[in-house]
Protein backbone atom coordinates (compact mmCIF):
# COMPACT_ATOMS: atom_id res chain seq x y z
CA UNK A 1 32.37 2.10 40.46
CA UNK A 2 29.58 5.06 40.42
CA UNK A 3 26.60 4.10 40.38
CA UNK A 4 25.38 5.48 37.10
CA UNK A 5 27.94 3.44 35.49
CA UNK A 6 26.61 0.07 37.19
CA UNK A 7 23.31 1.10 35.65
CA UNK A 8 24.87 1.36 32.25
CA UNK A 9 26.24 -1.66 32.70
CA UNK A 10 23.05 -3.28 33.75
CA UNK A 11 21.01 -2.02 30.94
CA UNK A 12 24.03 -3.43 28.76
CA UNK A 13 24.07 -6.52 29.85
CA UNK A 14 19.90 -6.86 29.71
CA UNK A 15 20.49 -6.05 25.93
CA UNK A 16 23.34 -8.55 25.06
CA UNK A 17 21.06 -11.51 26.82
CA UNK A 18 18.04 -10.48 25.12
CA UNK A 19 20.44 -10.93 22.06
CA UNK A 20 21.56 -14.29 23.16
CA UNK A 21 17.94 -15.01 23.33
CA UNK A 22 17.14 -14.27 20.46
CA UNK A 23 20.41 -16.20 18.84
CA UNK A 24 19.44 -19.17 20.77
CA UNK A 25 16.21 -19.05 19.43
CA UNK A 26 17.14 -18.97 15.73
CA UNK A 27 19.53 -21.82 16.02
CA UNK A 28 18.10 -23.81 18.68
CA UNK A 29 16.95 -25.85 15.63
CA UNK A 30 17.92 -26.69 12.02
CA UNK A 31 17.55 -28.87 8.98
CA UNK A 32 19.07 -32.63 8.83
CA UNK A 33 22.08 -32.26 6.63
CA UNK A 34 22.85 -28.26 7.49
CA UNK A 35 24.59 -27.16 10.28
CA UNK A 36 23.33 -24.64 12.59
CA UNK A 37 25.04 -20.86 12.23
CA UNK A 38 25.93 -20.76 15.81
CA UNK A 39 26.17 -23.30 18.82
CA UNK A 40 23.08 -22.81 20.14
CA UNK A 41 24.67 -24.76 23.61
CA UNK A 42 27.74 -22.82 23.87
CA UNK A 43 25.23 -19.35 23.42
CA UNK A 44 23.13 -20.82 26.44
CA UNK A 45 26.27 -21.14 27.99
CA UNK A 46 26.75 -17.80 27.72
CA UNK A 47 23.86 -16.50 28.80
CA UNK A 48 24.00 -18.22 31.87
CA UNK A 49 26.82 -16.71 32.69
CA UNK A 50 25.96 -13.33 32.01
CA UNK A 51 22.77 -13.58 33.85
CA UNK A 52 24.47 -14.61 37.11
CA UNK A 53 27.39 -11.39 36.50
CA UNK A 54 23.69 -9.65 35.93
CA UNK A 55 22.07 -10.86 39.07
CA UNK A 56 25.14 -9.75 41.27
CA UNK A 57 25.08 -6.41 39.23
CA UNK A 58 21.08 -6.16 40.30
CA UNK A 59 21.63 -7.44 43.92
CA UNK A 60 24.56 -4.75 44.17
CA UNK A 61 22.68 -1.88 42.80
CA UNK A 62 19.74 -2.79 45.00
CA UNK A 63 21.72 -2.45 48.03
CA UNK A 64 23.24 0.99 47.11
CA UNK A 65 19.99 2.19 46.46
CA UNK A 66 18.69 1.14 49.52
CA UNK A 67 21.08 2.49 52.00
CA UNK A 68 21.70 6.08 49.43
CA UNK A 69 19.78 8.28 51.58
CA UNK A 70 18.58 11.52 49.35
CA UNK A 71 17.28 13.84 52.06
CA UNK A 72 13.82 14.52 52.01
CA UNK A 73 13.30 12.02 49.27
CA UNK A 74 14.48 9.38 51.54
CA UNK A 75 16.25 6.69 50.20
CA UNK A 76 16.98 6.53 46.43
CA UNK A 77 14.82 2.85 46.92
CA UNK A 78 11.97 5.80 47.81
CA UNK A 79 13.05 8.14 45.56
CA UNK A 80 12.56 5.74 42.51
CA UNK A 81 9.16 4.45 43.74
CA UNK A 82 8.24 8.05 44.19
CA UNK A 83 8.97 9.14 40.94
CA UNK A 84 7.43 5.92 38.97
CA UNK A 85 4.20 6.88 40.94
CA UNK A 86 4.43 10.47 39.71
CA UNK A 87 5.00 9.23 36.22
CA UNK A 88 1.73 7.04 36.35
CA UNK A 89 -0.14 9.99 38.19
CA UNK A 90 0.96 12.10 34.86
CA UNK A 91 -0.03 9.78 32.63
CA UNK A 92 -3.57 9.42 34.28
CA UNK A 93 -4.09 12.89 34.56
CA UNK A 94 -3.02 13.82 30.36
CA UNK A 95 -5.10 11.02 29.30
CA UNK A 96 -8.10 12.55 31.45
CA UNK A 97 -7.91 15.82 29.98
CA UNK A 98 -7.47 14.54 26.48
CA UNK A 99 -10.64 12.20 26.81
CA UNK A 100 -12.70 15.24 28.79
CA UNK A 101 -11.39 17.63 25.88
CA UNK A 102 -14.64 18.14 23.76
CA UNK A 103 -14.08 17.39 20.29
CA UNK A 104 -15.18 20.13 17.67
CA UNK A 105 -16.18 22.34 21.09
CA UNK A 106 -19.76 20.76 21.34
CA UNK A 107 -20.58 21.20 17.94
CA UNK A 108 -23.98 19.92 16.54
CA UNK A 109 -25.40 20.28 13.31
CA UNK A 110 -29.44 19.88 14.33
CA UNK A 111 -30.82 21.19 16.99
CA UNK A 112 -31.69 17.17 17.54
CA UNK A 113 -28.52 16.01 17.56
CA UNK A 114 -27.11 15.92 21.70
CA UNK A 115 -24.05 17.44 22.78
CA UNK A 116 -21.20 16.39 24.26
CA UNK A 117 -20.30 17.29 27.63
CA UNK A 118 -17.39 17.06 29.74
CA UNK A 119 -16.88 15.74 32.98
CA UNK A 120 -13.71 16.69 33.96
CA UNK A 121 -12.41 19.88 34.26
CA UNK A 122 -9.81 19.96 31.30
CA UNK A 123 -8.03 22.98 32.17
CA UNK A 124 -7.25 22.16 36.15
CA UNK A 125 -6.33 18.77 35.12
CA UNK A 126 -3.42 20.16 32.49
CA UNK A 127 -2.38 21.86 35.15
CA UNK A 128 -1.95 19.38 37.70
CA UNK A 129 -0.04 17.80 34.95
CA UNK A 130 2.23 20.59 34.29
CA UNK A 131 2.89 20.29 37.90
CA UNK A 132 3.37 16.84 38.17
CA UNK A 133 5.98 16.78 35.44
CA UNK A 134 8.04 19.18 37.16
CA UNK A 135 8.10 17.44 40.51
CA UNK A 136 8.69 14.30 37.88
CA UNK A 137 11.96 16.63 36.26
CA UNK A 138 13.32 18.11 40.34
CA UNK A 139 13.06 14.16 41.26
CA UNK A 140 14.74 12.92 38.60
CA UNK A 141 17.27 15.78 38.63
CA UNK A 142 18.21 14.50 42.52
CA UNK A 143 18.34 10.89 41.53
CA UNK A 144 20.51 11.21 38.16
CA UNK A 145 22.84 13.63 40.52
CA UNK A 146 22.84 10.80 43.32
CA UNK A 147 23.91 8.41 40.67
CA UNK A 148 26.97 10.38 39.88
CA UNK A 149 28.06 10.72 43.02
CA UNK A 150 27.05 7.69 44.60
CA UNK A 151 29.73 4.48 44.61
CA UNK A 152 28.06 0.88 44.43
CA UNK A 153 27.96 -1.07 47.28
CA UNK A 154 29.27 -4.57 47.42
């Protein structure tokens, strides 16, 4: 199995116990003289289940991306922390901008009234942005390529 299917499978199976969750939830309890919609022990069952095929899935994955070495990106392990850390970095640096950004471009309407003034260089930091979120697109590029190509480990 590839990789990027594993992954699909992974996010699959995160979904369907969240859903079990939730079931279990609803019918966990219910009125004396109703029955519940669903048995909420046979759901739990379930979910049990699932979350162990889930934990091999995750333990599986983990290795593969561990020992998939992607060049100068090291291994995808690296690769992945790399590009979360570029995500937060572009985050950071758009919310900068947008909170140095003067509103209304300083306007005042008496000569009393005090300006605002930014602190941050607004343009340089959009553009540290716009380069961020490229190396953010050429990473991601390289790891959804690895993914492809890439068979899970056992």
């Amino acid at each position: 199995m590839k990789l990027a299917k594993a992954l699909a499978l992974r996010a699959d199976s995160r979904r369907r116990v969240e859903q079990l969750r939730a079931r279990i939830a609803a019918n966990a309890q219910y009125q004396e003289g109703t029955e519940p919609a669903e048995d909420a022990g046979a759901l739990l069952t379930e979910a049990d289940g699932l979350i162990d095929q889930l934990e091999v899935l995750i333990r599986r994955i983990n290795r593969t991306n561990s020992a998939t070495d992607l060049g100068g990106d090291g291994t995808m392990t690296d690769a992945l922390a790399r590009r979360d850390a570029l995500r937060l970095r572009h985050a950071v640096l758009i919310n900068s901008a947008d909170a140095a950004a003067v509103q209304g471009g300083g306007y005042r309407q008496l000569r009393s009234e005090l300006r605002q003034l930014t602190a941050l260089p607004v343009t340089e930091l959009r553009q540290r942005a716009d380069q961020v979120a490229r190396e953010i697109r050429e990473l991601d590029g390289r790891i959804q390529q690895a993914n492809w190509t890439v068979e899970l480990l056992d």
